[in-house]
N, C-alpha and C. Protein backbone atom coordinates (compact mmCIF):
# COMPACT_ATOMS: atom_id res chain seq x y z
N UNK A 1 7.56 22.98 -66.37
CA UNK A 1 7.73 22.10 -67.49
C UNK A 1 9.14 22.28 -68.02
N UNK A 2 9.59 21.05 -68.48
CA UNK A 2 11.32 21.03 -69.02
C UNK A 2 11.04 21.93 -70.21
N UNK A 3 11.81 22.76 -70.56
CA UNK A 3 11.88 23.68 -71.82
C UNK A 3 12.64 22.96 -73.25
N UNK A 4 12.96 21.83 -72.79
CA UNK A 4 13.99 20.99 -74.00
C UNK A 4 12.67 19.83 -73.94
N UNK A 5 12.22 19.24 -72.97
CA UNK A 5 11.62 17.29 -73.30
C UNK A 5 10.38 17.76 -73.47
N UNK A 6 9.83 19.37 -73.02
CA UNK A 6 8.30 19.44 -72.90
C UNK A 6 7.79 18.65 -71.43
N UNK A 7 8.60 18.09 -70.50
CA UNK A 7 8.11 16.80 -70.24
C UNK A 7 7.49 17.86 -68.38
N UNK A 8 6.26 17.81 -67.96
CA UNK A 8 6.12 18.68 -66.35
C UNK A 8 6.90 17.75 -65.24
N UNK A 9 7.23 18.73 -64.66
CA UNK A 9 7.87 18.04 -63.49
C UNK A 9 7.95 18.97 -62.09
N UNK A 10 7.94 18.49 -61.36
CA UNK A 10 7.90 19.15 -59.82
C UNK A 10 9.27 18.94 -59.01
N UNK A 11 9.42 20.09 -58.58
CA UNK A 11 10.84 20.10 -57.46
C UNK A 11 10.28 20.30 -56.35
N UNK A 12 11.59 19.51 -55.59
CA UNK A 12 11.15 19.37 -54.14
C UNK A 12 12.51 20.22 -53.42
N UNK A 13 12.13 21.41 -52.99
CA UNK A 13 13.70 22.11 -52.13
C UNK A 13 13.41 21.57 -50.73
N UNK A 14 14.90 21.26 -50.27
CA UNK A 14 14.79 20.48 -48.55
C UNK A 14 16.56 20.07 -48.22
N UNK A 15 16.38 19.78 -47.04
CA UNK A 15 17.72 18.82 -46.49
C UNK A 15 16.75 17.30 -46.62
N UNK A 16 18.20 16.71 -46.78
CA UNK A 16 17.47 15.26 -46.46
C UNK A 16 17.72 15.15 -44.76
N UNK A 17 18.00 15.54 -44.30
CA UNK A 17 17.79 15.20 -42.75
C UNK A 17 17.72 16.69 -42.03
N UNK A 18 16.79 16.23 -41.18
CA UNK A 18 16.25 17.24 -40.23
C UNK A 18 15.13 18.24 -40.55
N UNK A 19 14.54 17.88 -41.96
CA UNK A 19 13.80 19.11 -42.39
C UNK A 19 12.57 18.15 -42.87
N UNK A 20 11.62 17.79 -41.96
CA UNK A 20 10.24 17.16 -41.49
C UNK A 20 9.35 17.80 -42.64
N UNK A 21 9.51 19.42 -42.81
CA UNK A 21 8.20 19.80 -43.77
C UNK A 21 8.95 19.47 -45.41
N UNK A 22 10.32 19.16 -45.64
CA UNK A 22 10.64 18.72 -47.07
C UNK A 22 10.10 17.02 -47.00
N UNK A 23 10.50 16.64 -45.99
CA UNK A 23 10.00 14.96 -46.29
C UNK A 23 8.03 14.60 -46.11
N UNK A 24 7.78 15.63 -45.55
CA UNK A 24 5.91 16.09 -45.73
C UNK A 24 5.79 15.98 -47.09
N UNK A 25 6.41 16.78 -47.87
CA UNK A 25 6.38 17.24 -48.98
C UNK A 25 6.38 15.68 -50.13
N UNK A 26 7.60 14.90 -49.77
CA UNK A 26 7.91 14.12 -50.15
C UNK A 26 6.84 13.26 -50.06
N UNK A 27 6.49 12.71 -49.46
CA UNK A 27 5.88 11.33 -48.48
C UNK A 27 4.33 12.12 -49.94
N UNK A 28 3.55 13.59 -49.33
CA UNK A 28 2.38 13.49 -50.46
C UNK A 28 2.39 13.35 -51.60
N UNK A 29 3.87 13.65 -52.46
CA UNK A 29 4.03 13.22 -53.62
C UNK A 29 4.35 11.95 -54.14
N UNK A 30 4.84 10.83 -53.43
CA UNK A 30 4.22 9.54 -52.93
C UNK A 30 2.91 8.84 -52.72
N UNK A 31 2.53 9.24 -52.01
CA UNK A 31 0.64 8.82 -52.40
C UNK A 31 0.55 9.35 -53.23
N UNK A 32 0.56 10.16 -53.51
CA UNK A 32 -0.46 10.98 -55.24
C UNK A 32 0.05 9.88 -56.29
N UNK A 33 1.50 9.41 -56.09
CA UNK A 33 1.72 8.69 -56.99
C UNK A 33 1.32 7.11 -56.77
N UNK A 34 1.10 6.58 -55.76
CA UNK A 34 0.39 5.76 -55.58
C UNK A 34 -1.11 5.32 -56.15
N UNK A 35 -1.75 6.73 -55.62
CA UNK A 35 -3.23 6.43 -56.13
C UNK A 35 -3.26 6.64 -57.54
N UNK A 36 -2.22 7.59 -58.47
CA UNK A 36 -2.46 7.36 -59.92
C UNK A 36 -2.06 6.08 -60.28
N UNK A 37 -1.23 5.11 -59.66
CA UNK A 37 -0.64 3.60 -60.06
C UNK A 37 -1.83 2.65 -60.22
N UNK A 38 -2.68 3.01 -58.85
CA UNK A 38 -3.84 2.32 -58.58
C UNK A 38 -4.79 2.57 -59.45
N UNK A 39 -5.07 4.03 -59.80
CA UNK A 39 -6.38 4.28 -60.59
C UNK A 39 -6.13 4.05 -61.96
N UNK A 40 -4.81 4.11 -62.38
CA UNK A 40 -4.83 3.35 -63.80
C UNK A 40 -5.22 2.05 -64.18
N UNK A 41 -4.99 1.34 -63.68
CA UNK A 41 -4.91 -0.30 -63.88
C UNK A 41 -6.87 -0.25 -63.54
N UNK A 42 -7.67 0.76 -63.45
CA UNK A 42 -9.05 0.45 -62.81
C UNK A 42 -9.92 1.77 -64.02
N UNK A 43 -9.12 1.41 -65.66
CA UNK A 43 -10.12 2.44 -66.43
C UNK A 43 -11.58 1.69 -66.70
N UNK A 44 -11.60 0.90 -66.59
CA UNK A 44 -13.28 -0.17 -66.62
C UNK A 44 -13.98 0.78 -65.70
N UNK A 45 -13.49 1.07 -64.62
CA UNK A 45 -14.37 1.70 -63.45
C UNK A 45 -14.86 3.30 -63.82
N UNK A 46 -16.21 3.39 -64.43
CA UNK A 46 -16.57 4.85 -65.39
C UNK A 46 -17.26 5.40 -63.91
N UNK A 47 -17.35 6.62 -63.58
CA UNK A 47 -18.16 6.97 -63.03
C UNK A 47 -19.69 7.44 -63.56
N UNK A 48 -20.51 7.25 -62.85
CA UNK A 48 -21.75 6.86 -63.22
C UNK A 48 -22.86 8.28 -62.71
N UNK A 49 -23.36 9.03 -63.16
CA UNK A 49 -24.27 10.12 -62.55
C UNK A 49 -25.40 9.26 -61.94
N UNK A 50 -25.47 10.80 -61.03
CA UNK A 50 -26.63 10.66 -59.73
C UNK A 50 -27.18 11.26 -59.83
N UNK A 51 -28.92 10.95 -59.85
CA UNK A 51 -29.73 12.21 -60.00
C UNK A 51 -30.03 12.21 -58.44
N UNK A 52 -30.50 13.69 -58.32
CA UNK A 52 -30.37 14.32 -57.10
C UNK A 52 -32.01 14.38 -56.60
């Protein structure tokens, strides 16, 4: 977390070329941010319990 904005944030250490497990890295923090883009715009959608 920034110690001045409060604000969390994640670092990514890597080369931009030649280093496959920094752009791994990259690419999942990309979807993650994808599916939170998606699951916002869908708060109507409550999940619902299952009895077992």
């Amino acid at each position: 977390m920034s110690s001045n904005a409060r604000i969390p944030f994640e670092q990514i250490t890597g080369m931009l070329h030649d280093d496959p497990e920094c752009w791994d890295e990259v690419d999942a923090w990309i979807d993650a941010a994808r599916v939170t883009h998606v699951m916002s715009g869908r708060s109507h959608l409550r999940p619902c319990a299952v009895a077992l």
